[in-house]
Protein backbone atom coordinates (compact mmCIF):
# COMPACT_ATOMS: atom_id res chain seq x y z
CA UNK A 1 185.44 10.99 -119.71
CA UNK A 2 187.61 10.68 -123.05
CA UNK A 3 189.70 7.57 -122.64
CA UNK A 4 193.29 8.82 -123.92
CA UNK A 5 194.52 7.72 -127.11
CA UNK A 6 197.55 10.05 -127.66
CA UNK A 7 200.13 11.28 -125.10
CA UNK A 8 202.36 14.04 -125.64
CA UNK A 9 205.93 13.37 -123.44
CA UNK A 10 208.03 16.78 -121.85
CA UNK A 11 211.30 16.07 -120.52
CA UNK A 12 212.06 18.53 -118.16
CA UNK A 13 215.27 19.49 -115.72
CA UNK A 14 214.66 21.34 -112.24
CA UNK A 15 216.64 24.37 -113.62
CA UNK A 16 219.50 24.44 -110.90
CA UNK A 17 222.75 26.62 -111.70
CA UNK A 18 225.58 24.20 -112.89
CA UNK A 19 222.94 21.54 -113.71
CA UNK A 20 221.20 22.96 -116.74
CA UNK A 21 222.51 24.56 -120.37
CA UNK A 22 226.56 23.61 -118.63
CA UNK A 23 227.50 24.56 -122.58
CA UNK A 24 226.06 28.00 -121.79
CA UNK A 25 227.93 28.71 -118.90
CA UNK A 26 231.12 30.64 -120.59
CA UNK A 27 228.95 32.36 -122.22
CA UNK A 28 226.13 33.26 -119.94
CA UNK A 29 227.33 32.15 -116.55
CA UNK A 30 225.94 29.66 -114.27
CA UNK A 31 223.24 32.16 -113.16
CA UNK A 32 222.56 33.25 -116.24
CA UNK A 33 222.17 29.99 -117.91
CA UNK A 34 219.80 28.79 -115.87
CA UNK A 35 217.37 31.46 -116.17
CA UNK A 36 217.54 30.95 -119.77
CA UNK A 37 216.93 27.02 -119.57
CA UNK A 38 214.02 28.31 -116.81
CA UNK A 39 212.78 30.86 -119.75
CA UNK A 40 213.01 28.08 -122.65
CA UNK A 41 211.03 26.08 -120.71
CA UNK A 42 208.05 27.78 -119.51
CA UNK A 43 208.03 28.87 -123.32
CA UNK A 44 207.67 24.86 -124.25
CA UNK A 45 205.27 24.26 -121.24
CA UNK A 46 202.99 26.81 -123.20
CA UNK A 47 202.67 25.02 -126.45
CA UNK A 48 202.14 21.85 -124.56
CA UNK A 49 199.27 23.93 -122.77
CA UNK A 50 197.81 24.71 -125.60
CA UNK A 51 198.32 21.67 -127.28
CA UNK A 52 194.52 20.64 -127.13
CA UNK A 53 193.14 17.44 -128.46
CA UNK A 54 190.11 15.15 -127.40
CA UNK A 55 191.83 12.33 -125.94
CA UNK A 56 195.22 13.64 -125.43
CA UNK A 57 197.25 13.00 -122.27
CA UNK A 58 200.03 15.28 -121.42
CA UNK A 59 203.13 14.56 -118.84
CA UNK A 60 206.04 15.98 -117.80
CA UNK A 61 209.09 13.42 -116.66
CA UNK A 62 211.15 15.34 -114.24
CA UNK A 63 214.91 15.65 -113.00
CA UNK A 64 215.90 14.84 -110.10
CA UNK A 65 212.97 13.00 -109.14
CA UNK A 66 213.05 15.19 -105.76
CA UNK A 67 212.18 18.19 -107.49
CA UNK A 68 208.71 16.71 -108.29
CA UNK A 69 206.15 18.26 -105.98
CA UNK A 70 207.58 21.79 -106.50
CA UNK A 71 207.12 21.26 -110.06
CA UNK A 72 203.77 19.67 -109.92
CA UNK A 73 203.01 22.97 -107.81
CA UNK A 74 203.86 25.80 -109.99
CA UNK A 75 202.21 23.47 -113.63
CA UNK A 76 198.80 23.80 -114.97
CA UNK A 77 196.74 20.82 -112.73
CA UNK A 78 196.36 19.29 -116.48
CA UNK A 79 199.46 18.16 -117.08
CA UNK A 80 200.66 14.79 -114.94
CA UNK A 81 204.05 15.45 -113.29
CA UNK A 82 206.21 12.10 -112.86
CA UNK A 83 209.63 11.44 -111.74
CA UNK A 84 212.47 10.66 -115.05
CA UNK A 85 213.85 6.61 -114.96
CA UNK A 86 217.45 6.50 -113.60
CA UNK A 87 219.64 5.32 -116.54
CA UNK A 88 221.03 7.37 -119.69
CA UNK A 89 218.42 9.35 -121.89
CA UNK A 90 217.56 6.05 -123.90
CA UNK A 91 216.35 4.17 -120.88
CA UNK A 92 214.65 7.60 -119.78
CA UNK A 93 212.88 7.78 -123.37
CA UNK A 94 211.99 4.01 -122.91
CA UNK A 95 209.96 4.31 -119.49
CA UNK A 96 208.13 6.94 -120.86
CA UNK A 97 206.79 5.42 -123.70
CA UNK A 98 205.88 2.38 -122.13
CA UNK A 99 204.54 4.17 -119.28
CA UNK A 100 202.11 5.98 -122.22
CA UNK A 101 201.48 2.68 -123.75
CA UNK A 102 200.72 1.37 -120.17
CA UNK A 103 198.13 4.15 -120.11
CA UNK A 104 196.32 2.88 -123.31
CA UNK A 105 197.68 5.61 -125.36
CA UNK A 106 198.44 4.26 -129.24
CA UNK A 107 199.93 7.39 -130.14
CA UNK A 108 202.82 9.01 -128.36
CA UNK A 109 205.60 11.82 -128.86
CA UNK A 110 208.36 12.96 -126.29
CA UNK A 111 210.51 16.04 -126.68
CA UNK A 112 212.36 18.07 -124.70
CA UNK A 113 212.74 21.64 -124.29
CA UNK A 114 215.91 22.76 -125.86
CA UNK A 115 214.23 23.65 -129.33
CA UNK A 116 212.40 27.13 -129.12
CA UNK A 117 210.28 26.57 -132.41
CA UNK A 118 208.32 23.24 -131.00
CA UNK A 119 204.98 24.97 -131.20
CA UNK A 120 201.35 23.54 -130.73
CA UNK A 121 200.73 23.41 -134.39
CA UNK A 122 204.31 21.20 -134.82
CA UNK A 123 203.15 18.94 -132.00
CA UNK A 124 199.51 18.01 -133.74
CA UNK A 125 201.44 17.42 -136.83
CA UNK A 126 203.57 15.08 -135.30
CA UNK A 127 200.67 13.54 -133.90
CA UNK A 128 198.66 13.54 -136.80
CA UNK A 129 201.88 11.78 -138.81
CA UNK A 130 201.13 8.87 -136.21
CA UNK A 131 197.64 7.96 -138.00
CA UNK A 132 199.76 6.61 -141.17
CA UNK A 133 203.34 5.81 -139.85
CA UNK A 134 204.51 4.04 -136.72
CA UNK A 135 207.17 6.94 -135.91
CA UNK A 136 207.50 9.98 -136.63
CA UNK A 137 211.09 11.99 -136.21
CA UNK A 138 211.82 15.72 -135.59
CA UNK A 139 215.65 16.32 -136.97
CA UNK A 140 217.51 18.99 -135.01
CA UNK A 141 220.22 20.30 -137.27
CA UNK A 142 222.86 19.50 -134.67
CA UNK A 143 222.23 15.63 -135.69
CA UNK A 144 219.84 15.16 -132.97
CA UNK A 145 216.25 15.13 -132.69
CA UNK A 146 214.03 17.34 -130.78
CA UNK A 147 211.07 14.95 -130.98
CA UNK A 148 210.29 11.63 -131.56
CA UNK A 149 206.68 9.66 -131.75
CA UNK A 150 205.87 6.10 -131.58
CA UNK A 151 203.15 4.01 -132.46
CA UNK A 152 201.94 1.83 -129.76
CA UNK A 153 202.69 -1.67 -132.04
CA UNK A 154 206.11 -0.26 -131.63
CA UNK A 155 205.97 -1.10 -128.39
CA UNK A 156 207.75 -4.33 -128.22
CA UNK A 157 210.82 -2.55 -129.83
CA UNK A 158 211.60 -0.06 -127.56
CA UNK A 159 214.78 -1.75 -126.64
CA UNK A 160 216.29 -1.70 -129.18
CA UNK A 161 215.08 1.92 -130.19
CA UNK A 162 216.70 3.35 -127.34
CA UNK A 163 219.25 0.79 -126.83
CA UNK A 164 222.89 1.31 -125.15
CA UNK A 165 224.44 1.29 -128.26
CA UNK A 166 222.98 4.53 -129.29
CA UNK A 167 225.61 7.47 -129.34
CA UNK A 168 223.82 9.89 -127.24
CA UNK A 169 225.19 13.35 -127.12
CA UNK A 170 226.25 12.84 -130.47
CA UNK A 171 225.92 13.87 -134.30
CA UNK A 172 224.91 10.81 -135.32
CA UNK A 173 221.92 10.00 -132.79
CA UNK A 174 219.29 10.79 -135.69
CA UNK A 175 220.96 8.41 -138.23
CA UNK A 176 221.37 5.60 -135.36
CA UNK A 177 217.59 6.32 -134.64
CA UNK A 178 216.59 5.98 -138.29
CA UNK A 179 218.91 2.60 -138.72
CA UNK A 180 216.68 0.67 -135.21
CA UNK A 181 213.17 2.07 -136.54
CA UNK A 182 213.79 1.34 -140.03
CA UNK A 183 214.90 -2.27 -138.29
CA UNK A 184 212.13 -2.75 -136.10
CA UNK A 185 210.34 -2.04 -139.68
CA UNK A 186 208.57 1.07 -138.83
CA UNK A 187 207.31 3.59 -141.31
CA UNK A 188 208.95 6.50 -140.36
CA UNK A 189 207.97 10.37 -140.96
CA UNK A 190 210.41 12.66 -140.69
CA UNK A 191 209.11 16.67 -139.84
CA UNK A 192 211.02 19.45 -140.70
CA UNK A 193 214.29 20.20 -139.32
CA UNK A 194 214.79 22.71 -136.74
CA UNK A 195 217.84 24.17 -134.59
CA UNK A 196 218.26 22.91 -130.70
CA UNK A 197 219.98 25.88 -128.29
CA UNK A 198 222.62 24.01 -126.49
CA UNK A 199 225.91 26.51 -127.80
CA UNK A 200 227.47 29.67 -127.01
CA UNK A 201 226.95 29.60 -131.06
CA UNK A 202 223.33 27.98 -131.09
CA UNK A 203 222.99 31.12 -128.53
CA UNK A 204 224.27 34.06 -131.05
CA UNK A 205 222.01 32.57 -133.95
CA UNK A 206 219.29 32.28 -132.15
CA UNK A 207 218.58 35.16 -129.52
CA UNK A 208 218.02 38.26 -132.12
CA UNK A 209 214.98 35.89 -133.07
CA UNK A 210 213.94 34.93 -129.70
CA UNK A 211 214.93 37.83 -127.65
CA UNK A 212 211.41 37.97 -125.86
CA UNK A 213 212.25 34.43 -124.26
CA UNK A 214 216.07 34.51 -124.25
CA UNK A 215 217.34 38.07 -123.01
CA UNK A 216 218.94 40.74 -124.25
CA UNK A 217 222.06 39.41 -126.86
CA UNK A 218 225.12 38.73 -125.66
């Protein structure tokens, strides 16, 4: 058995109407919304399928932690299904790092699922990026990121990575991010920047490219 040495991190909501895509909901409904965060997903789940390395571990941090077992039930028996950390999304990225690190990983990434061009190829580069840097940083153009990958000597940092201070849900989260790594004195990659679908206008540029996934425009 190959002893893992990278990890690749999914966040993942239980897509429940009024819980998921809430931006989307003048546009799309409540309904409708979630069957598009439901759709998005499965689409991410597939390049994280197919995202196969010698050595790699794959999980997927759920919430609410109740919905668990039905996800664990309906995802490829490949992938390790865990529970998100209570807190805000920094102490959420935290445990799952060190959880990874606590694995034996050295090499780790998290993302989530809210960026429709993530594909298996992107994910091995960010990996790959983690051979010569200790992070590596996927810009969303909202100000966000859609992924982010630490090396494992980054470990002892991770506090002030994802610290309270960080404006979460905010334009300047990438630029925040950049200031703590560039602190904790990490050589930082940056990939190329991509557009998250959170907006009735993310949405309307978006879905004539990724009708297949999305639905029919609206």
């Amino acid at each position: 058995m190959i002893r893992p040495a990278e990890a690749l991190l999914l966040f993942l909501r239980d897509p429940q109407p009024g819980r998921v895509k809430t931006r989307l909901i003048p546009l799309l409904g409540a309904e409708g919304a979630a069957a598009v965060y439901r759709r998005m997903s499965d689409w991410v789940i597939r390049e994280l399928e197919a995202a196969a390395r010698p050595g790699l571990l794959r999980a997927v941090f759920v919430e609410p932690p109740e919905s668990v077992p039905e996800v664990r039930r309906r995802l490829d028996p490949s992938l390790e299904v865990l529970p998100q950390a209570a807190g805000d999304l920094g102490r959420r990225l935290s445990a799952s790092f060190e959880w990874a690190f606590g694995a034996g990983v050295i090499r780790a990434a998290a993302l989530g699922t809210d960026c429709l061009d993530l594909d298996a190829d992107l994910l091995a580069e960010a990996l790959d990026a983690l051979h010569s840097s200790d992070a590596v940083l996927g810009p969303a153009a909202d100000g966000g990121y859609y992924l982010i990958g630490l090396a494992r000597s980054l470990a002892p940092n991770l506090g002030r990575i994802f610290g309270d201070d960080v404006p979460w849900s905010t334009e300047r989260v990438k630029e925040v991010t950049l200031e703590r790594l560039r602190e904790a004195g990490a050589r930082v990659r940056l990939l190329r920047e991509l557009q998250d679908l959170d907006t009735p206008e993310d949405y309307r540029a978006l879905v004539s490219r990724w009708a297949h996934v999305l639905g029919e425009p609206r």
